[in-house]
Each structure stands twice: as C-alpha cells, then as structure tokens.
N, C-alpha and C. Protein backbone atom coordinates (compact mmCIF):
# COMPACT_ATOMS: atom_id res chain seq x y z
N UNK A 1 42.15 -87.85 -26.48
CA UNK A 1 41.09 -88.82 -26.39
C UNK A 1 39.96 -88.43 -27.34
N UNK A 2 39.47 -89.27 -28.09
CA UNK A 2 38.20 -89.13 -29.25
C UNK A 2 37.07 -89.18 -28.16
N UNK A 3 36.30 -88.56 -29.00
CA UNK A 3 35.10 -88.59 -28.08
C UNK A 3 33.87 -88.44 -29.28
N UNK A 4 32.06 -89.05 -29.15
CA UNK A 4 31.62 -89.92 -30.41
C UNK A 4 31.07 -88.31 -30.41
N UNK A 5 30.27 -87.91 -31.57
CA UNK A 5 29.37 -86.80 -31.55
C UNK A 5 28.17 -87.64 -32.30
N UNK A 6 26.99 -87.61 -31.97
CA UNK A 6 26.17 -88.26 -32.71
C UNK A 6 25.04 -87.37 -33.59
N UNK A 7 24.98 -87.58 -35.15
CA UNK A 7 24.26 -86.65 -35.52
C UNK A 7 23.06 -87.26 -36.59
N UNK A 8 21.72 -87.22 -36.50
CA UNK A 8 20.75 -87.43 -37.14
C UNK A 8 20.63 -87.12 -38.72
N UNK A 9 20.75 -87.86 -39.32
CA UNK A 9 20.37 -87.53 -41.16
C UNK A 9 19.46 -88.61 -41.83
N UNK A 10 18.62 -88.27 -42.94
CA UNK A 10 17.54 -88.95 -42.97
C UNK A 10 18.24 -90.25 -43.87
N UNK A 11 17.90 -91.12 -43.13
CA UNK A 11 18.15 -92.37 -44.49
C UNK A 11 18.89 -92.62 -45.68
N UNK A 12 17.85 -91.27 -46.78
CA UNK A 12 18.13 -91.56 -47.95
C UNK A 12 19.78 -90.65 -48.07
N UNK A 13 19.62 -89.50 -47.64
CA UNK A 13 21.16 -89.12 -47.25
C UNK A 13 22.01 -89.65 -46.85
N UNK A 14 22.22 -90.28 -45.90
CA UNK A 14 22.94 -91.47 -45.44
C UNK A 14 23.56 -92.49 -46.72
N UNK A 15 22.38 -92.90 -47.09
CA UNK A 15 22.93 -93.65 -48.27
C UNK A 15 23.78 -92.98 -49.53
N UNK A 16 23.14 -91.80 -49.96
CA UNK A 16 24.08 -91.51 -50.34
C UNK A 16 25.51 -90.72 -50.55
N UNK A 17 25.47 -90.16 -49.08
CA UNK A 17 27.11 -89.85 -48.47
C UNK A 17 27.68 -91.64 -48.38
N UNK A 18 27.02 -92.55 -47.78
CA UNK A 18 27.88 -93.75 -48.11
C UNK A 18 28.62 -94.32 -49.56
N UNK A 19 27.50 -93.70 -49.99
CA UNK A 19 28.15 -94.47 -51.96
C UNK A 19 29.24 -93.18 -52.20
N UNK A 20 28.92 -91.94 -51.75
CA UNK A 20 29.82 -91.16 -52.32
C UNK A 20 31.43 -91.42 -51.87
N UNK A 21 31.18 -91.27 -50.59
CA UNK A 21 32.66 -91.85 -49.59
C UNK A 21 33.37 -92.79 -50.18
N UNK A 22 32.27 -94.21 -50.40
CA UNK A 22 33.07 -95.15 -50.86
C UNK A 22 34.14 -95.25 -52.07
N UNK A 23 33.29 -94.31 -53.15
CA UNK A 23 34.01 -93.92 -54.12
C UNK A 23 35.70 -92.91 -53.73
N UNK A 24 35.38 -92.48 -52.71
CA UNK A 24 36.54 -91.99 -52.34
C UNK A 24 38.07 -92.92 -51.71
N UNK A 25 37.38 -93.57 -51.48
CA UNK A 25 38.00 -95.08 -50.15
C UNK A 25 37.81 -94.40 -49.04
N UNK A 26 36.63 -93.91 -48.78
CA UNK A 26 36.96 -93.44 -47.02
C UNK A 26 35.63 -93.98 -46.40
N UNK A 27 35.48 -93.61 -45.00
CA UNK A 27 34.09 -93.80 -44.64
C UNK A 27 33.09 -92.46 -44.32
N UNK A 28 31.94 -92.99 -44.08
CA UNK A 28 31.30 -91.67 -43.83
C UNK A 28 31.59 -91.16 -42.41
N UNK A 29 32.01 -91.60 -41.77
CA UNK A 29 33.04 -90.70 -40.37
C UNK A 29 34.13 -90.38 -40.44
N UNK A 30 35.16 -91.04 -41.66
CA UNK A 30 36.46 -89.95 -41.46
C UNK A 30 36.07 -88.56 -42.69
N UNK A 31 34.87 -89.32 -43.10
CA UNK A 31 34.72 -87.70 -44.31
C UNK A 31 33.82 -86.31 -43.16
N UNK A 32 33.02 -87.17 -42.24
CA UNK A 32 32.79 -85.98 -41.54
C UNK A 32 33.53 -85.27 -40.69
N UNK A 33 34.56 -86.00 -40.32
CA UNK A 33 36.15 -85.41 -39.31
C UNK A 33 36.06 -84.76 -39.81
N UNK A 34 36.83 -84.98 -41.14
CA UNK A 34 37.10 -83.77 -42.51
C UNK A 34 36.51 -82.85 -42.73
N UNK A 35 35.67 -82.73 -42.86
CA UNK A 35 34.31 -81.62 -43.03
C UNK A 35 34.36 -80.63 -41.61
N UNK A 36 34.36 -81.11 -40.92
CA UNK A 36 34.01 -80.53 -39.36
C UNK A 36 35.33 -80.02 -39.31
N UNK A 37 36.37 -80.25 -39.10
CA UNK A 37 38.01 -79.98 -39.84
C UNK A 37 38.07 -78.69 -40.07
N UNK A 38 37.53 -78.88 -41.40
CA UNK A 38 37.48 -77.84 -42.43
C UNK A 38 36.61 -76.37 -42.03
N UNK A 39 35.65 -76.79 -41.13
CA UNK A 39 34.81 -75.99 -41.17
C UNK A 39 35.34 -75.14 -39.97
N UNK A 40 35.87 -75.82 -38.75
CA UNK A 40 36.57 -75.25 -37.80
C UNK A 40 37.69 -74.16 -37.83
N UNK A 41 38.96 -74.87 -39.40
CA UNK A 41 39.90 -74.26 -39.58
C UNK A 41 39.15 -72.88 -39.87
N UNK A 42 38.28 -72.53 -41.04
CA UNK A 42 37.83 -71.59 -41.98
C UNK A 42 36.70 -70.89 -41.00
N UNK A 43 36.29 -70.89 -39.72
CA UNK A 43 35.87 -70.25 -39.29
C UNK A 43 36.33 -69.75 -37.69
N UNK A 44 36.91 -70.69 -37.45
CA UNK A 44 37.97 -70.18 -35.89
C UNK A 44 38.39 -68.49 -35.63
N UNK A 45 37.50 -67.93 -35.13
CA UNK A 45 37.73 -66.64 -35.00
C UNK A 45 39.02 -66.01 -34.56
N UNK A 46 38.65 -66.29 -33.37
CA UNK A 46 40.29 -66.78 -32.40
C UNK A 46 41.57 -66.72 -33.57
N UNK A 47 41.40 -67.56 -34.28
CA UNK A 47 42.88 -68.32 -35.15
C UNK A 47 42.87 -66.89 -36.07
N UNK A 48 41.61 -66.66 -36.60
CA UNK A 48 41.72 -65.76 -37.82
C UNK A 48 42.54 -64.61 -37.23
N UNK A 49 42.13 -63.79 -35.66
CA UNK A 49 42.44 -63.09 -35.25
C UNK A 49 43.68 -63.10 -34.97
N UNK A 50 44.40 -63.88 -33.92
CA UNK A 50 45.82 -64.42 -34.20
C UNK A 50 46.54 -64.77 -35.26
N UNK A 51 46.03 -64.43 -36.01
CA UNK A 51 46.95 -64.32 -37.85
C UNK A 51 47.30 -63.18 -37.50
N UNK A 52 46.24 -62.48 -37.82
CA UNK A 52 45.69 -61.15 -38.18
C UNK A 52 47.14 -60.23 -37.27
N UNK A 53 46.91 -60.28 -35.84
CA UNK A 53 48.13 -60.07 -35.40
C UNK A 53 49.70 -60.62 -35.21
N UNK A 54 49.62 -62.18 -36.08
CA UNK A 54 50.98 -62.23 -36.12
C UNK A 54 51.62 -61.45 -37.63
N UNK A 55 50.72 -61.64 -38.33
CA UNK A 55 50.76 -61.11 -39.41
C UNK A 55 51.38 -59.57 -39.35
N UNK A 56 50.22 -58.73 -38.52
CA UNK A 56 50.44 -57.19 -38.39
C UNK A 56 52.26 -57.19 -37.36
N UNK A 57 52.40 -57.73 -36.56
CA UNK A 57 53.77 -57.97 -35.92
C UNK A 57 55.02 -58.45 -36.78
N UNK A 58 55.11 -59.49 -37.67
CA UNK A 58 55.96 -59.11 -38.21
C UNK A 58 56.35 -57.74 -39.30
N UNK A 59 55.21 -57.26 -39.93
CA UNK A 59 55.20 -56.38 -40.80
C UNK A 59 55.96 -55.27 -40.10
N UNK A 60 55.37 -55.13 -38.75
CA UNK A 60 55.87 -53.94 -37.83
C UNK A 60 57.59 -54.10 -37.44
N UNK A 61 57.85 -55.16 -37.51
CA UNK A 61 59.04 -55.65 -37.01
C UNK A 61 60.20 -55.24 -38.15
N UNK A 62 59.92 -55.66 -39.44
CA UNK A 62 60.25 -55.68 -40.71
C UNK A 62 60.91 -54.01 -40.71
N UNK A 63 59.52 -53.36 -40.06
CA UNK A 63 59.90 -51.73 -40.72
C UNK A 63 60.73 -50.93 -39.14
N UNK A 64 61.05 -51.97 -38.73
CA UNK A 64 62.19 -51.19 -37.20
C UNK A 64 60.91 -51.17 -35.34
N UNK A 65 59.88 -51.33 -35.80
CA UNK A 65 58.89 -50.68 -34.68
C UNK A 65 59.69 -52.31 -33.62
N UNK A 66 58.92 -51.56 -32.10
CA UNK A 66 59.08 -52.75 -31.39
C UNK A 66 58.05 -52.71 -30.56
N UNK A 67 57.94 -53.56 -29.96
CA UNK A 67 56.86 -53.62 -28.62
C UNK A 67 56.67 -52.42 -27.73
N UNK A 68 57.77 -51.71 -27.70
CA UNK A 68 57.07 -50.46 -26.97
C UNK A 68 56.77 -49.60 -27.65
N UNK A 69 57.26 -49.44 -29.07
CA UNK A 69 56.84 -48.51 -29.67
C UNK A 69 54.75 -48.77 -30.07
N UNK A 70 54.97 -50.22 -29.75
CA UNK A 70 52.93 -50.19 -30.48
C UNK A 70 52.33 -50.19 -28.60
N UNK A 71 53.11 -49.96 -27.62
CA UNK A 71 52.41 -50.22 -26.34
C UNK A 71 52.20 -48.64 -26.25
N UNK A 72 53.24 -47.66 -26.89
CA UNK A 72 52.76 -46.24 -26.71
C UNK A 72 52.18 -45.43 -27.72
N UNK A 73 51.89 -46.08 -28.72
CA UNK A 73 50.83 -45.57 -29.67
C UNK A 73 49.60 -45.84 -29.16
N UNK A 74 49.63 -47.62 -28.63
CA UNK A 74 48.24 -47.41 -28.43
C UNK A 74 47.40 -46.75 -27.07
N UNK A 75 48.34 -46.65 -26.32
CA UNK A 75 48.37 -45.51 -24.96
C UNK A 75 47.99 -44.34 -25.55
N UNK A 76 48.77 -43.73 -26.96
CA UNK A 76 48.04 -42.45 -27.59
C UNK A 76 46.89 -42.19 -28.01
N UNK A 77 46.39 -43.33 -28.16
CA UNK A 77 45.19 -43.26 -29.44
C UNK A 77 44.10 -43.15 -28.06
N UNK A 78 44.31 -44.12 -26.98
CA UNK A 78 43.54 -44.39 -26.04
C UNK A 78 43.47 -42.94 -25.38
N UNK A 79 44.55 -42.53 -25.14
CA UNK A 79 44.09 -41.17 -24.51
C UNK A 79 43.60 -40.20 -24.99
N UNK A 80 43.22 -40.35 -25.90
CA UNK A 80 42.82 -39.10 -27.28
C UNK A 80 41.33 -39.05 -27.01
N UNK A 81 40.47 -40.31 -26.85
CA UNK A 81 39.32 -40.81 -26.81
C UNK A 81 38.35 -40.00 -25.20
C-alpha cells in the first residue's frame, strides 16, 4: 500500500524540478520516489551490513571454514577479552 509523504519546497524550486522532470518524461513525484530510492539503497545500514556478512560467508565457505568453525573462533576471541 502507497502511502503520501508531504514535503515543503519554495515555489521557485518547484518550478524548476518541474521543467527539469519534464524534460525527462517523468513527474516531479516519480523523480522523488527515485531519489528517496536511491538514497535509501546507498545508505541502509542494515543492507550494507548484511552484504558485508554475506560477502565475508561466502569467502569463508570458498576456503573450507563452516559455521562451527566461525561459532568457535568467535567463542575464542570472546574469551580472550
């Protein structure tokens, strides 16, 4: 379900994100989807982080390690502390 977000910009801005859009064929609400989109993908911490470890998991996988082998390293490191 869409739901509206409403956001304040002065006039003369307005006008011209409208001329710019148009030149695009879009409107000035599917260019701000886009934008907001964009800005979500490239800053989603969460997501970056979940790379970050699917990323580090296959690498580990690649070189023989498995799930218990990183559940008792990090049991090592933790008990060291």
């Amino acid at each position: 379900m869409e739901s509206q977000l409403i956001v304040r910009i002065d006039k003369n801005t307005k006008q011209r994100l409208s001329r710019i859009v148009r030149m695009e064929g879009m409107t000035a609400s599917a260019k701000v989807r886009e934008l907001v989109n964009s800005y979500i993908e490239e800053n989603d911490f969460s997501r970056l982080v979940g790379d970050l470890w699917d990323n580090a998991a296959r690498k580990l996988k690649k070189k023989g390690y498995t799930a218990r082998d990183v559940e008792d390293a990090i049991r090592k490191v933790r008990a060291t502390k």
